[in-house]
Structure formats: structure tokens, C-alpha cells
Protein backbone atom coordinates (compact mmCIF):
# COMPACT_ATOMS: atom_id res chain seq x y z
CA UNK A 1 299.40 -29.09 96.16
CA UNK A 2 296.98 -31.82 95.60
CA UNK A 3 296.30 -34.89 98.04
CA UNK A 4 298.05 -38.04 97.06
CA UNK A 5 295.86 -40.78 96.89
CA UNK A 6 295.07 -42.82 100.45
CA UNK A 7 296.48 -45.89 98.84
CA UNK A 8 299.53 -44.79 98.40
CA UNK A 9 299.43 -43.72 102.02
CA UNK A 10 298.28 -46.52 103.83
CA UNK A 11 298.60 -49.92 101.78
CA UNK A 12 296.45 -51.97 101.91
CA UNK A 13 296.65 -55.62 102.94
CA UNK A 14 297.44 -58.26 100.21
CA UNK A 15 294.00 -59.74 100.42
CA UNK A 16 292.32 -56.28 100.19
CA UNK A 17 293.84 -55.35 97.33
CA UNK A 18 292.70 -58.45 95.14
CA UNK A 19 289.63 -58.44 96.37
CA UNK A 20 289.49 -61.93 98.60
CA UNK A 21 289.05 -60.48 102.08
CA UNK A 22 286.89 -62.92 104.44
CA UNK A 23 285.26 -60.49 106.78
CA UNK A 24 284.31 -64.02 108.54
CA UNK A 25 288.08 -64.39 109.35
CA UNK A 26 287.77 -62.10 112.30
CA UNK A 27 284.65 -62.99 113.58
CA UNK A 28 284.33 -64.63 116.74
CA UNK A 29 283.90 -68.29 117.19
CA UNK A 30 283.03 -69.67 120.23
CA UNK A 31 283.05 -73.76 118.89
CA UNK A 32 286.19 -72.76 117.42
CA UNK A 33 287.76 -72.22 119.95
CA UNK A 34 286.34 -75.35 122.16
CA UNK A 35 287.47 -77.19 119.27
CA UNK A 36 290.92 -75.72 119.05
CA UNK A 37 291.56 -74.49 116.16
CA UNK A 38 290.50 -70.64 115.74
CA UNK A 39 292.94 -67.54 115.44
CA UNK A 40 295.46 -67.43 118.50
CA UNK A 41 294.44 -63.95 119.30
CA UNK A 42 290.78 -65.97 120.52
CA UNK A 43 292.69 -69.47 121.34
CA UNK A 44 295.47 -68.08 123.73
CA UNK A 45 293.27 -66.64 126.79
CA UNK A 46 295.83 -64.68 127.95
CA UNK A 47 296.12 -62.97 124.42
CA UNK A 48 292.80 -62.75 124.08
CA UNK A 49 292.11 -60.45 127.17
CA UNK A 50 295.75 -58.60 126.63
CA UNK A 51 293.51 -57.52 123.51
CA UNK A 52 290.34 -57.22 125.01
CA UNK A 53 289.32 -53.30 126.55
CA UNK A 54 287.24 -54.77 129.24
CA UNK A 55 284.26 -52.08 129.33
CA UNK A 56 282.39 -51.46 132.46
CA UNK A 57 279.65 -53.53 131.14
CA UNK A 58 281.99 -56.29 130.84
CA UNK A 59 283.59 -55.99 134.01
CA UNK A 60 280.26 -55.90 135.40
CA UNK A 61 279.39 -59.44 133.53
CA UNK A 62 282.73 -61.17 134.14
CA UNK A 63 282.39 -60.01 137.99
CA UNK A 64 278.52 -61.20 138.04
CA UNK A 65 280.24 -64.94 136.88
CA UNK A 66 283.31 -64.82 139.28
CA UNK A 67 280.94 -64.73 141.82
CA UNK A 68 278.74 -67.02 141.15
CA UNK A 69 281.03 -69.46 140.23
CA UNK A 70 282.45 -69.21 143.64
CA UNK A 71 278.90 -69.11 144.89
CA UNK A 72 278.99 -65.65 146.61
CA UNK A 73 276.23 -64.42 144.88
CA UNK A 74 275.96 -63.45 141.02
CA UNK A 75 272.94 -63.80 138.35
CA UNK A 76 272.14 -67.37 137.27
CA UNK A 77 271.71 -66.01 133.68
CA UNK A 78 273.85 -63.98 131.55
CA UNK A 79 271.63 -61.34 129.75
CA UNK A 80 273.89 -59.83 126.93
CA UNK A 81 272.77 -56.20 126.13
CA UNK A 82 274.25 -55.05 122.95
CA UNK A 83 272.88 -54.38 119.63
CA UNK A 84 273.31 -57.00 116.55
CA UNK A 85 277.16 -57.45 115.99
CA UNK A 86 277.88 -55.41 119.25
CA UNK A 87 280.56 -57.80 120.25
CA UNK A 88 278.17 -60.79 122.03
CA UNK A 89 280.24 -63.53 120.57
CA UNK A 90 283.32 -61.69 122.20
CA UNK A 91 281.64 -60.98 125.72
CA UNK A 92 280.91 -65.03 125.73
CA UNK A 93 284.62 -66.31 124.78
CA UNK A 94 285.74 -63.96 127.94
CA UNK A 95 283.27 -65.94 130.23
CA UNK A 96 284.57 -69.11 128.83
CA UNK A 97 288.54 -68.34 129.15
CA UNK A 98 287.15 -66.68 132.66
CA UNK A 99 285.18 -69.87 133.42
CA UNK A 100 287.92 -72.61 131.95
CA UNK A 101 290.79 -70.15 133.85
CA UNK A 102 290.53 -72.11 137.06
CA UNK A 103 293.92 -71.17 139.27
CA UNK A 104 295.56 -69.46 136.71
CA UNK A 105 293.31 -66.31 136.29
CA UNK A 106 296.02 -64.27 137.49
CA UNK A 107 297.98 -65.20 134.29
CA UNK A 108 294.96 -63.33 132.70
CA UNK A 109 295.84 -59.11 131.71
CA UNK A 110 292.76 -57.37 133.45
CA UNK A 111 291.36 -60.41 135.61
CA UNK A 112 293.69 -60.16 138.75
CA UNK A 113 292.27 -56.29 139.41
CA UNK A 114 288.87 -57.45 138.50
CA UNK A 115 288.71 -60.57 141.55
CA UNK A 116 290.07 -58.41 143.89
CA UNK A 117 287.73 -55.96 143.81
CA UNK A 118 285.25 -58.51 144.02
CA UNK A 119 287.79 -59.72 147.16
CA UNK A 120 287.85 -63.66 144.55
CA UNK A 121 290.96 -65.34 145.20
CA UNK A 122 290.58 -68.16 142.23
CA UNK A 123 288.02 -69.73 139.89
CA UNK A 124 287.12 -72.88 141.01
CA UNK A 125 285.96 -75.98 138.71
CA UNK A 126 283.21 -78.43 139.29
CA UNK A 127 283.73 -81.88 139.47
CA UNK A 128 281.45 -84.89 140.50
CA UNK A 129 282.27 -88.30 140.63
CA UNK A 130 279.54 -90.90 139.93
CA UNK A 131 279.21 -94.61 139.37
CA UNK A 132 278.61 -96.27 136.27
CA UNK A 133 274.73 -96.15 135.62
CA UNK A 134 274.05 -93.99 138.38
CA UNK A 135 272.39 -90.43 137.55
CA UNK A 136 274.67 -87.58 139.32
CA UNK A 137 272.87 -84.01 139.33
CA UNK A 138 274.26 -80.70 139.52
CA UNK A 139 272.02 -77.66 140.66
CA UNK A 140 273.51 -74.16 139.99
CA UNK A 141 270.73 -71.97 141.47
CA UNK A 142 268.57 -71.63 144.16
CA UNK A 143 265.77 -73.07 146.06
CA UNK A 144 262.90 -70.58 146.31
CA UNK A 145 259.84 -70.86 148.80
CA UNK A 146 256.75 -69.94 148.74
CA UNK A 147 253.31 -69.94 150.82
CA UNK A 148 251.36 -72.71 149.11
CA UNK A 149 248.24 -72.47 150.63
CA UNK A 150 246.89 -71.03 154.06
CA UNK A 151 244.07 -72.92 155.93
CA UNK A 152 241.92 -71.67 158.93
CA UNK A 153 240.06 -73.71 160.93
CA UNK A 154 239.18 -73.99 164.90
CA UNK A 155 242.42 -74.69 166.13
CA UNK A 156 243.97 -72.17 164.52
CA UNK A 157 245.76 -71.28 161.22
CA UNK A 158 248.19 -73.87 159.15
CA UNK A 159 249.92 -72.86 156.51
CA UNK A 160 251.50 -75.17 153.33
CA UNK A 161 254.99 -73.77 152.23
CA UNK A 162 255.89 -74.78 148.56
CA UNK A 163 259.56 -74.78 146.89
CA UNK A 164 261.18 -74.66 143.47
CA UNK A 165 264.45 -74.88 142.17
CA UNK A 166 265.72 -71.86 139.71
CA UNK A 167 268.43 -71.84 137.97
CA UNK A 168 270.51 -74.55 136.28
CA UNK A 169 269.58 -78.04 136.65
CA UNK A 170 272.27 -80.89 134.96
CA UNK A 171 271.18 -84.59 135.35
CA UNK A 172 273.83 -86.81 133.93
CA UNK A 173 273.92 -90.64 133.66
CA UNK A 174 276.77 -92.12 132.12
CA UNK A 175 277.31 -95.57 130.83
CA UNK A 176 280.85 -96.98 129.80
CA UNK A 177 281.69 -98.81 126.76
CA UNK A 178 284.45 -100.68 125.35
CA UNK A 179 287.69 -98.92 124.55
CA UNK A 180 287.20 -95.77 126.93
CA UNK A 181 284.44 -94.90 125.08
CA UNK A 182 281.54 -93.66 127.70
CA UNK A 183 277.92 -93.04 126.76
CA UNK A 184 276.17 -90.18 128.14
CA UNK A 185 272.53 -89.39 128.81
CA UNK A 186 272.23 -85.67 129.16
CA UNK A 187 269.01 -83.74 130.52
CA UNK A 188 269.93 -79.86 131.18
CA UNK A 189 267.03 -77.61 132.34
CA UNK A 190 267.27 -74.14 133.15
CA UNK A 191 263.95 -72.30 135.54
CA UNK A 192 263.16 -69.19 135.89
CA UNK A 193 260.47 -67.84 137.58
CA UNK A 194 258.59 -65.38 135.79
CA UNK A 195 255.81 -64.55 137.93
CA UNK A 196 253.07 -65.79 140.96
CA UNK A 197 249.40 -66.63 140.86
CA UNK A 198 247.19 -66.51 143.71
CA UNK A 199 245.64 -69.37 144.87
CA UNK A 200 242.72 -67.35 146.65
CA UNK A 201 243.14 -68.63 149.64
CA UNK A 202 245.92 -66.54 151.00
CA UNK A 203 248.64 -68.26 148.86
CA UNK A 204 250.94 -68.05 145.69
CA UNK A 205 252.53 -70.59 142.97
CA UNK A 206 255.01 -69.61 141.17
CA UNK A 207 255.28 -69.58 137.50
CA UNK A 208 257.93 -70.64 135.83
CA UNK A 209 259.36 -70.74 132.44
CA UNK A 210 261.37 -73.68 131.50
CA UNK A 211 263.88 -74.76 128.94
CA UNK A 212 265.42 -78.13 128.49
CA UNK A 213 267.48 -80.84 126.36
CA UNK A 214 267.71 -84.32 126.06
CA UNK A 215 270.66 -85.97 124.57
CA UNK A 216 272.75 -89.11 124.66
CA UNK A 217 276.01 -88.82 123.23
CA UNK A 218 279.68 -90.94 122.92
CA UNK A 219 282.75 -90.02 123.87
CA UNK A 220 285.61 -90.80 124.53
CA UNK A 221 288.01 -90.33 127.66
CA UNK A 222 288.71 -86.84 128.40
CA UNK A 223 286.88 -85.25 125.49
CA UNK A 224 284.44 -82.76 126.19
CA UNK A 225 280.60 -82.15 124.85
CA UNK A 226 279.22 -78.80 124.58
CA UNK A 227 275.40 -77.94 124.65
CA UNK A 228 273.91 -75.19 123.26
CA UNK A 229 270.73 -73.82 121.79
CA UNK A 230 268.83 -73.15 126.00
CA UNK A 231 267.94 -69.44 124.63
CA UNK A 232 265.27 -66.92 126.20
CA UNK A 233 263.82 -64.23 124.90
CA UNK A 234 262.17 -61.55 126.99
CA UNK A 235 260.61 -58.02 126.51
CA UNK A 236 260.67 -55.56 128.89
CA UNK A 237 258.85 -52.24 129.47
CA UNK A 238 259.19 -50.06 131.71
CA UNK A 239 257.97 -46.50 133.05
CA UNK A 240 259.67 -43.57 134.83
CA UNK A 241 258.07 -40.41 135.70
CA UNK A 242 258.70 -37.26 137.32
CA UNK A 243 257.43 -37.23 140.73
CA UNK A 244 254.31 -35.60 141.21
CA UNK A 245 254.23 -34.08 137.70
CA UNK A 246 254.25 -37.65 136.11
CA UNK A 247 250.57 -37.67 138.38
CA UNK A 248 248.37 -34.79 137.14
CA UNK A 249 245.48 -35.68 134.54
CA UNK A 250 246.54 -35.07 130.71
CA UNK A 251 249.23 -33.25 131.21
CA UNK A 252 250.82 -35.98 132.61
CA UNK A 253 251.75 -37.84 129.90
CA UNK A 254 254.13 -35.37 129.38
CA UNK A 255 256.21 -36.22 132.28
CA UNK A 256 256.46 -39.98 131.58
CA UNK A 257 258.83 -41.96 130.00
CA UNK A 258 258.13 -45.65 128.36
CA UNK A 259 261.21 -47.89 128.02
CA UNK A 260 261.23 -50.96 126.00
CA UNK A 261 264.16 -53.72 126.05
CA UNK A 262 264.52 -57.14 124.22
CA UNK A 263 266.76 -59.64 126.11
CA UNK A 264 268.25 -62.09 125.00
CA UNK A 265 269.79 -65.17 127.38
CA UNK A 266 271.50 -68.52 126.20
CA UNK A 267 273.06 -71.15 128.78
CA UNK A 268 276.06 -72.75 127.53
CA UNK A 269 277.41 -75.84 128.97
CA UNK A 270 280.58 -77.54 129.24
CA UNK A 271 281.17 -81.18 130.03
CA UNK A 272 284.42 -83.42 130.33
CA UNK A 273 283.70 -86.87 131.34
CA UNK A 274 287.08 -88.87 132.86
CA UNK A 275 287.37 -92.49 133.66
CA UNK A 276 288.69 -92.60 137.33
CA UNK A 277 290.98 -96.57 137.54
CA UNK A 278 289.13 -98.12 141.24
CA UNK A 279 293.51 -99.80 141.17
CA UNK A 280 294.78 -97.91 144.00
């Protein structure tokens, strides 16, 4: 009995078989989607996640955003972990549809389980009213301090405390024009703080590692302007050993372990800017 060819088994798909696949067809696109017009499966959140397998590193993510969106904790930067084509693109549309979800994440297959757990009731949106002109500022982070400098004299010992915002810093300043167009100036900046240097006298500053944009756009009521392109890079080593064994002189060696990780981090950034009538 001889096999039958797998073609005549499983047919292919029309495109397949006259050679004018698009592999690019079911890739992931994130401005597509912003835009409106990509494949429903990404469009439609609640298809999207009904095909989605949420993997524990993903629940771990979207969980990490719930809560800081609702400002019960959470990192201030999403570092993706996956290898080239691992499905990055795919892990960043489920923040968005998380992040754009607002009330209705329990229309979402997988979400409702996910907030509870996390005891998250709803995804709240930001909004911030500001006059025209006027520079309105958004801080998504926090406010570290830090001993500045320490000074000793006769009367005793005064110390200087320092701060510095981490995190996610949006200044926006809009402008409106004729015709419900409005004019926005734009200055995102994302800290982190990346390590401290002694001053010698007792104290530290902070370094800090800093990425910005500066933009001034048009648009029009209602539309929305995404920013892009705030990436870090990062390696990481580190070193685990077996206790005691990891200690003893050339043998040693043998009992540590070296661990080396690139990260990579973008901040994405969503705005919609609405003309609000002063006509009560």
C-alpha cells in the first residue's frame, strides 16, 4: 500500500497552491490596527483574545499593566522577553485592547479571571482638561528621594534630601485652529534610574537614563496621534552559585553560573485630543 500524496490529503489554500502567499498577511500590526483597518481577528478585541492562549508570561504582563493603570502598583516599563518573531507584536496589541478596554474588559474572553485575581474591578482612562495655550502634564511614575548631601558642623548634622521623577513624563500644550483643527506641541520623556554615585560626603545622585520626543502635530477633533520610537536597550548579567561550593579557590568556577539577557523596552503612547463647547 503506498502513501497517497499529502496534497491530496490536506489541500492546500488557493493562494498556496499558485504560489502568491503573503506571509506578511498574518503578521501583526499594531498601526493597523490604531488606524482601523487590519484583519478582524486583530481589530475586534474581543476576537482577538477569544484567539489569544494567554501564557503565564502574558498574564503576568497584562496583570503588571492592570495594575498600574489603576495605580496599585505595576512596572512603569514593559520589558518584552521573547526571542525575534516570538510573538512581541502580539503581546503589545493585548496591552492596547487591555489598555483602550476601559469598562468593558469583562466583554474580553480571559480578562474577567485575570482582574480578579488581581482583585481590578475596571480599566480606567485618563483624561485632562486644559486651556487653550496652557501646558497640562501627565506623570505616570514615581517620585524617588534621595540623600543629597550630608553636612556636619557644631550644631549638629543637616542633611540635603534630593528627588527625581521616574517613569513617564507627558507635557502637552495645545493650540486651536480654525475648523476644529487643534495644534499640538508634544514633549514625552521617559526616566529611569540606572544607578547612584556618591558624592563623598555621605550622599548619593542618582543616575538616570533618559529618552525623549519633541513634536508638534495637527489634528483634528477626536482623532488620535500615536508616538513611538522611546526604545531601551539593556544587557544584563548575572551570577548564581552554589552556596559554599560556588566559594572555594579554582574549583569554584565550577559551581557558578553566568547569565546574560538583552532587554528590550519601547513606550507607546496614545493621545485623543477633544474640543470641550464652554455653552452650557
Amino acid at each position: 500500500m503506498t502513501l497517497k500524496p499529502w496534497r491530496e490529503l490536506a489541500v492546500p489554500h488557493r493562494d498556496v497552491l499558485e504560489g502568491t502567499l503573503q506571509q506578511a498577511e498574518f503578521a501583526a500590526d499594531l498601526m493597523a490596527v490604531h488606524e482601523q483597518r487590519a484583519m478582524e481577528t486583530y481589530q475586534d478585541p474581543k476576537l482577538f483574545f477569544r484567539r489569544t492562549f494567554i501564557t503565564e508570561g502574558m498574564r503576568l504582563l497584562l496583570t503588571s499593566v492592570a495594575q498600574r493603570l489603576n495605580g496599585q502598583g505595576g512596572d512603569p516599563v514593559l520589558q518584552l522577553q521573547t526571542a525575534f518573531g516570538g510573538g512581541k507584536t502580539h503581546t503589545l496589541l493585548a496591552v492596547y485592547h487591555l489598555a483602550k478596554a476601559g469598562d468593558a474588559t469583562q466583554e474580553l474572553p480571559g480578562i474577567p479571571a485575570l482582574l480578579d485575581d488581581s482583585q481590578i474591578h475596571g480599566i480606567p482612562r485618563s483624561r485632562v482638561a486644559v486651556l487653550d495655550g496652557k501646558t497640562a502634564s501627565i506623570h505616570v511614575g514615581d517620585t524617588v528621594r534621595y540623600l543629597e548631601q550630608r553636612t556636619s558642623g557644631i550644631g549638629g548634622t543637616s542633611v540635603t534630601i534630593g528627588s527625581v521623577d521616574v517613569g513617564v513624563v507627558v507635557e502637552v500644550t495645545p493650540r486651536m485652529g480654525g475648523d476644529d483643527v487643534i495644534v499640538l506641541d508634544v514633549r514625552p520623556q521617559v526616566n529611569v534610574i540606572v544607578g547612584f554615585t556618591d558624592t563623598g560626603d555621605g550622599g548619593q545622585v542618582p543616575n538616570t537614563s533618559e529618552r525623549s520626543i519633541q513634536t508638534v502635530v495637527r489634528l483634528r477633533d477626536g482623532e488620535t496621534l500615536a508616538i513611538g520610537g522611546l526604545i531601551r536597550e539593556e544587557d544584563m548579567e548575572t551570577m548564581s552559585k552554589i552556596p559554599g561550593l560556588g566559594d572555594l579557590p579554582l574549583v569554584g568556577q565550577l559551581f557558578r553560573f553566568k547569565n546574560k539577557q538583552r532587554r528590550n523596552s519601547e513606550v507607546l503612547i496614545f493621545i485623543t485630543p477633544t474640543l470641550v463647547s464652554d455653552q452650557p
